[in-house]
N, C-alpha and C. Protein backbone atom coordinates (compact mmCIF):
# COMPACT_ATOMS: atom_id res chain seq x y z
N UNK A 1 -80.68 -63.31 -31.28
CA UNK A 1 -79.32 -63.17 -31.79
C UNK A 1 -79.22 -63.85 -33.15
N UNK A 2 -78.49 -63.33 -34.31
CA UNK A 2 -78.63 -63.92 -35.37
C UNK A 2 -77.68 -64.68 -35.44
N UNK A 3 -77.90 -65.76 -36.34
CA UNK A 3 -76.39 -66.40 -36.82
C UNK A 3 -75.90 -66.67 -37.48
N UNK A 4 -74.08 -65.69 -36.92
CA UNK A 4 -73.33 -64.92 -37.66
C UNK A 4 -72.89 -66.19 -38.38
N UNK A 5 -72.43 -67.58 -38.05
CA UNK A 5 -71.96 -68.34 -39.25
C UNK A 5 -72.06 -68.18 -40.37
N UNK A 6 -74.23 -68.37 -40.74
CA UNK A 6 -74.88 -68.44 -41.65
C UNK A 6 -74.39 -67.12 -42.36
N UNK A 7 -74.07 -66.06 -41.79
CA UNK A 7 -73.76 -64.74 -42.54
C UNK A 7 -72.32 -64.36 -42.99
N UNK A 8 -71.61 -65.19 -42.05
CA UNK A 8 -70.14 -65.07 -42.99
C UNK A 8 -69.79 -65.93 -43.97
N UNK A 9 -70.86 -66.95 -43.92
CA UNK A 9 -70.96 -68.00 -45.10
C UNK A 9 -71.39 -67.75 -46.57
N UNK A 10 -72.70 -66.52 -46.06
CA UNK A 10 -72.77 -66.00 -47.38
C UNK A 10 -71.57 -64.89 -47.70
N UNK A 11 -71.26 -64.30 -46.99
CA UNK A 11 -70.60 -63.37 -47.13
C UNK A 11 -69.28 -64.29 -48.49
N UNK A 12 -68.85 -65.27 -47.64
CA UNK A 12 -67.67 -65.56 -47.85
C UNK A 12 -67.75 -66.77 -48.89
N UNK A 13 -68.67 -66.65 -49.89
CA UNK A 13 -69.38 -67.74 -51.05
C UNK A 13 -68.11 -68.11 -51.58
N UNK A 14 -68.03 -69.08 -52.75
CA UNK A 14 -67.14 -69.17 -53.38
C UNK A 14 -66.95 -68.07 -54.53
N UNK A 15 -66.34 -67.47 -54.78
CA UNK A 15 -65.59 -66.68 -56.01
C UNK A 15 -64.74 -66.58 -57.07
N UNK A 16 -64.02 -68.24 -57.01
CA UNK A 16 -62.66 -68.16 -57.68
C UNK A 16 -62.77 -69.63 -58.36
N UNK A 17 -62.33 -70.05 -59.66
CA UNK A 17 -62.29 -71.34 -60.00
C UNK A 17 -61.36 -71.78 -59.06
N UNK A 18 -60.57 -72.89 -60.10
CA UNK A 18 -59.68 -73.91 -59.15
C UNK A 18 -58.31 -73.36 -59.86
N UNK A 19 -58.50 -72.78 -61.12
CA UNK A 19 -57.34 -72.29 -61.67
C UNK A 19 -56.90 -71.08 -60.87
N UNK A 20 -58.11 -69.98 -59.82
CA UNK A 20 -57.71 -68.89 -59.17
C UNK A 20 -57.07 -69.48 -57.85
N UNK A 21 -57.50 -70.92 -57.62
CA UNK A 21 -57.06 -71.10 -56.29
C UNK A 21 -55.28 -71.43 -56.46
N UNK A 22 -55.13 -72.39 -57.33
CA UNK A 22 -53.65 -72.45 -57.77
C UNK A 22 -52.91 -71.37 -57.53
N UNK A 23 -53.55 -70.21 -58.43
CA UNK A 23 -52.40 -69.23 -58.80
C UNK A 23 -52.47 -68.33 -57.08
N UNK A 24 -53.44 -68.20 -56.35
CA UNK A 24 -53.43 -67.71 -55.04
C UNK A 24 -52.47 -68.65 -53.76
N UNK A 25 -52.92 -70.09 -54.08
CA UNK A 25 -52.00 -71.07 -53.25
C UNK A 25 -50.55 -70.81 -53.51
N UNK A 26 -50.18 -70.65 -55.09
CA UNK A 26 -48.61 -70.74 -54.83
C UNK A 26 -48.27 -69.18 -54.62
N UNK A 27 -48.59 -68.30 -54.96
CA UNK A 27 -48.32 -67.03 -54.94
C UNK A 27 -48.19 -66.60 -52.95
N UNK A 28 -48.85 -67.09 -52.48
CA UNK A 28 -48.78 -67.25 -51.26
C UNK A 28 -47.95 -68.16 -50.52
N UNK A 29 -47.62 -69.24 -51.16
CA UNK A 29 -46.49 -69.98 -50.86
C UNK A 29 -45.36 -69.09 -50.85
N UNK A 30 -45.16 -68.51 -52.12
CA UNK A 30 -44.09 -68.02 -52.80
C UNK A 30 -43.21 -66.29 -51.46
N UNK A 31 -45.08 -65.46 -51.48
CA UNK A 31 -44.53 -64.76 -50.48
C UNK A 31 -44.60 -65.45 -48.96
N UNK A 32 -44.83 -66.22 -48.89
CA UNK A 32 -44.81 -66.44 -46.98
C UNK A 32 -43.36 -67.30 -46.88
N UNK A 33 -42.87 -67.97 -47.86
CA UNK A 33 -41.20 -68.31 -47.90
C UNK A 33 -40.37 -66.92 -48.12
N UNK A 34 -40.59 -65.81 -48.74
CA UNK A 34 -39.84 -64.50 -49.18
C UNK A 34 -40.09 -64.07 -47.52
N UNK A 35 -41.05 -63.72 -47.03
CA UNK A 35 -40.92 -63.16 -46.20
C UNK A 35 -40.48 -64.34 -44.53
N UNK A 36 -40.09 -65.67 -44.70
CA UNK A 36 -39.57 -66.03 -43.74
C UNK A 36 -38.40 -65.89 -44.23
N UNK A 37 -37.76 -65.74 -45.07
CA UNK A 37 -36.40 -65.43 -45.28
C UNK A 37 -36.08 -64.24 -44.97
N UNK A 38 -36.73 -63.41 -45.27
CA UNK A 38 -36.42 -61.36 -44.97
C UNK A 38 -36.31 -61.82 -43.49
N UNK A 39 -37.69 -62.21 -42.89
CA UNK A 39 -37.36 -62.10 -41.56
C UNK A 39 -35.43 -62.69 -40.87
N UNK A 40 -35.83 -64.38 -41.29
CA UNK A 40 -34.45 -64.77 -40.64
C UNK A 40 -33.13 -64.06 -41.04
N UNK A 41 -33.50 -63.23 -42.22
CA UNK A 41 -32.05 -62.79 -42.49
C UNK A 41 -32.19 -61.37 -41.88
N UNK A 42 -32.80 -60.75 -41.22
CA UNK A 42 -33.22 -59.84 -40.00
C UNK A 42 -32.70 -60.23 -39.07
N UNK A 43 -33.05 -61.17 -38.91
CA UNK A 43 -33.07 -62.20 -37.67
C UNK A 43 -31.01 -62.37 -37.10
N UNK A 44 -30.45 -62.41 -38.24
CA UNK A 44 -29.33 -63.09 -38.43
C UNK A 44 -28.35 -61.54 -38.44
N UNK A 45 -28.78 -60.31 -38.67
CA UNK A 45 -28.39 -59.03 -38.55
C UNK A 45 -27.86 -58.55 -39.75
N UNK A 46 -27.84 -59.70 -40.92
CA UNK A 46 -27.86 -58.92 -42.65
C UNK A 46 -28.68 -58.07 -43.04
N UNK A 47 -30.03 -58.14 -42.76
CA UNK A 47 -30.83 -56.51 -42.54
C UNK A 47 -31.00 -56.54 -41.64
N UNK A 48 -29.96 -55.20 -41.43
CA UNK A 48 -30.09 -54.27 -40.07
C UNK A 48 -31.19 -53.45 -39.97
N UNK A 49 -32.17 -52.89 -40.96
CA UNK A 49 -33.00 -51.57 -40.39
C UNK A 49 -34.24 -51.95 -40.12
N UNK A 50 -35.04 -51.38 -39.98
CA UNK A 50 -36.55 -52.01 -39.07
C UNK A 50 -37.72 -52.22 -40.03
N UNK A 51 -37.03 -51.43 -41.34
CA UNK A 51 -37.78 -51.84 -42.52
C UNK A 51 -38.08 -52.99 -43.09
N UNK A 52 -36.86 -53.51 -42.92
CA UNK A 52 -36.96 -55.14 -43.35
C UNK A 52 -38.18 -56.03 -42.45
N UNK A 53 -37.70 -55.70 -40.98
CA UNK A 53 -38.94 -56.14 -39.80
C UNK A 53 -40.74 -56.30 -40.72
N UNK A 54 -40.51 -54.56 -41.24
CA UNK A 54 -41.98 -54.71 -41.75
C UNK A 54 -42.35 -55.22 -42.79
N UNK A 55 -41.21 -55.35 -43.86
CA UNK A 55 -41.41 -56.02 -44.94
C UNK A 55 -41.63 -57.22 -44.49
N UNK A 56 -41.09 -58.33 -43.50
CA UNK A 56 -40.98 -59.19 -43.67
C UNK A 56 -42.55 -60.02 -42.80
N UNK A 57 -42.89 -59.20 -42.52
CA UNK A 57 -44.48 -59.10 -41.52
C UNK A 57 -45.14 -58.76 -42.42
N UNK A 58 -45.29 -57.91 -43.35
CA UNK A 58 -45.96 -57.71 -44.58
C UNK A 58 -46.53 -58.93 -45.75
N UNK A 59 -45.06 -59.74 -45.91
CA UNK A 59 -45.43 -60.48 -47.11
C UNK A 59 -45.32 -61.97 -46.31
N UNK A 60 -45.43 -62.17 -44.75
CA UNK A 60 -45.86 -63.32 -44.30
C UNK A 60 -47.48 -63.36 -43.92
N UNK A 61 -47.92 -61.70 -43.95
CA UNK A 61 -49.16 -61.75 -43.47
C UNK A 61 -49.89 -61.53 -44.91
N UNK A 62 -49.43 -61.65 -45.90
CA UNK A 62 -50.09 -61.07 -46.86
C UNK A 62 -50.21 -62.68 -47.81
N UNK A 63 -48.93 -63.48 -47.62
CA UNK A 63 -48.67 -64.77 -47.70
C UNK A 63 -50.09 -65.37 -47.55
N UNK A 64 -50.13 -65.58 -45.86
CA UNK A 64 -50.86 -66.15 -45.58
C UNK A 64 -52.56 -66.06 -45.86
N UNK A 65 -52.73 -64.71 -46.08
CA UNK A 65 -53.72 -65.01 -46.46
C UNK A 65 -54.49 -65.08 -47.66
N UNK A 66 -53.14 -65.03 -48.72
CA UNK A 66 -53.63 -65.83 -50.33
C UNK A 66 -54.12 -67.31 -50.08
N UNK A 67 -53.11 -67.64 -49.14
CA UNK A 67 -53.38 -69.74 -48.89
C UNK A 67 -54.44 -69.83 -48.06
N UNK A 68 -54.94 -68.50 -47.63
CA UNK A 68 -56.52 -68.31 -47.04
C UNK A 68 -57.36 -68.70 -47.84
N UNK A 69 -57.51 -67.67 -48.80
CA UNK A 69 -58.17 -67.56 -49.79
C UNK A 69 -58.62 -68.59 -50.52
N UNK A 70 -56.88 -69.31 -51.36
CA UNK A 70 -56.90 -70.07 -52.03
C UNK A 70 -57.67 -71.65 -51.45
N UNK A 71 -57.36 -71.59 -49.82
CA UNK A 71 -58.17 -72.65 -49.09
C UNK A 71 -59.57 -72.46 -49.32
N UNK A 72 -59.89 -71.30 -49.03
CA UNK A 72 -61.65 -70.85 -49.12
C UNK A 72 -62.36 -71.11 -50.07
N UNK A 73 -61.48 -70.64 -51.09
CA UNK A 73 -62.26 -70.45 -53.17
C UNK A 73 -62.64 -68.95 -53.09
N UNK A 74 -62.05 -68.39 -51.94
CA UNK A 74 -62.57 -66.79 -51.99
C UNK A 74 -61.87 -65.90 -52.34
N UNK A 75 -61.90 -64.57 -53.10
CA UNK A 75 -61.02 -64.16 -53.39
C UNK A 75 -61.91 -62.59 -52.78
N UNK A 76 -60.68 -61.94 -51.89
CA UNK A 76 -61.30 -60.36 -51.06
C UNK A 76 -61.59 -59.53 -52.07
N UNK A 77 -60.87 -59.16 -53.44
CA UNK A 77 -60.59 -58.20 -54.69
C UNK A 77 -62.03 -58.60 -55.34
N UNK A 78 -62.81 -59.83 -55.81
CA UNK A 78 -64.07 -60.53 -56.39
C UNK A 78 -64.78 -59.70 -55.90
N UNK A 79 -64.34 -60.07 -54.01
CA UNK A 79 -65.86 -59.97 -53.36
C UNK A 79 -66.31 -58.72 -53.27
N UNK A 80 -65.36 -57.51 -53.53
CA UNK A 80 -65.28 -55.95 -53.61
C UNK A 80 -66.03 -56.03 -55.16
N UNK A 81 -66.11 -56.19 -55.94
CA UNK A 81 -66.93 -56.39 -57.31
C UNK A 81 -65.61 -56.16 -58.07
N UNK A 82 -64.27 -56.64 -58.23
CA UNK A 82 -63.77 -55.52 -59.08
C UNK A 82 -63.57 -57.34 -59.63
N UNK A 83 -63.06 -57.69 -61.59
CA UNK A 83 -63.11 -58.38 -62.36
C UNK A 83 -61.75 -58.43 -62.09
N UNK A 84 -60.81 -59.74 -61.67
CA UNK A 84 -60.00 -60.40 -61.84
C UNK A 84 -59.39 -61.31 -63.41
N UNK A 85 -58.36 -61.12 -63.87
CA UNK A 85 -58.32 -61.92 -64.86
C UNK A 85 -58.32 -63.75 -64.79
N UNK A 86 -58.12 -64.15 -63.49
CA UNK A 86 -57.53 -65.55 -63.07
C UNK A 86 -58.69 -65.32 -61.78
């Protein structure tokens, strides 16, 4: 059996300075507060339609995993080969 650690480790190298991790940490801050607000104000029946539901599951899951990232030094867009400016 191989081990997968050792292989998601390479997989998952570092990619990003400390200036990419910033701008991924707060940007992820930024949506995982937007989207606990969509939600509670869902929540609260100011958006009524089910759209909001997904928006607000959208940019908490999308949130979270910039402050993934930004935790890691990894960036998913790098690791696809494509050139990031930050």
């Amino acid at each position: 059996m191989a081990n997968t650690s050792v292989e998601i480790g390479k997989i998952m190298e570092c990619n990003i300075d400390a200036r990419g991790k910033v701008v991924r940490m707060v940007g992820g801050m930024f949506s995982l507060f937007a989207g606990i607000v969509v939600g509670v104000l869902f929540g609260m029946d100011i958006f009524t339609t089910s759209e909001w539901l997904l928006i607000a599951v959208i940019l908490i899951v999308s949130g979270c995993f910039a402050i993934f990232e930004s935790r890691a030094g990894w960036c998913a867009v790098r690791a696809m080969g494509f050139k990031t400016p930050i």
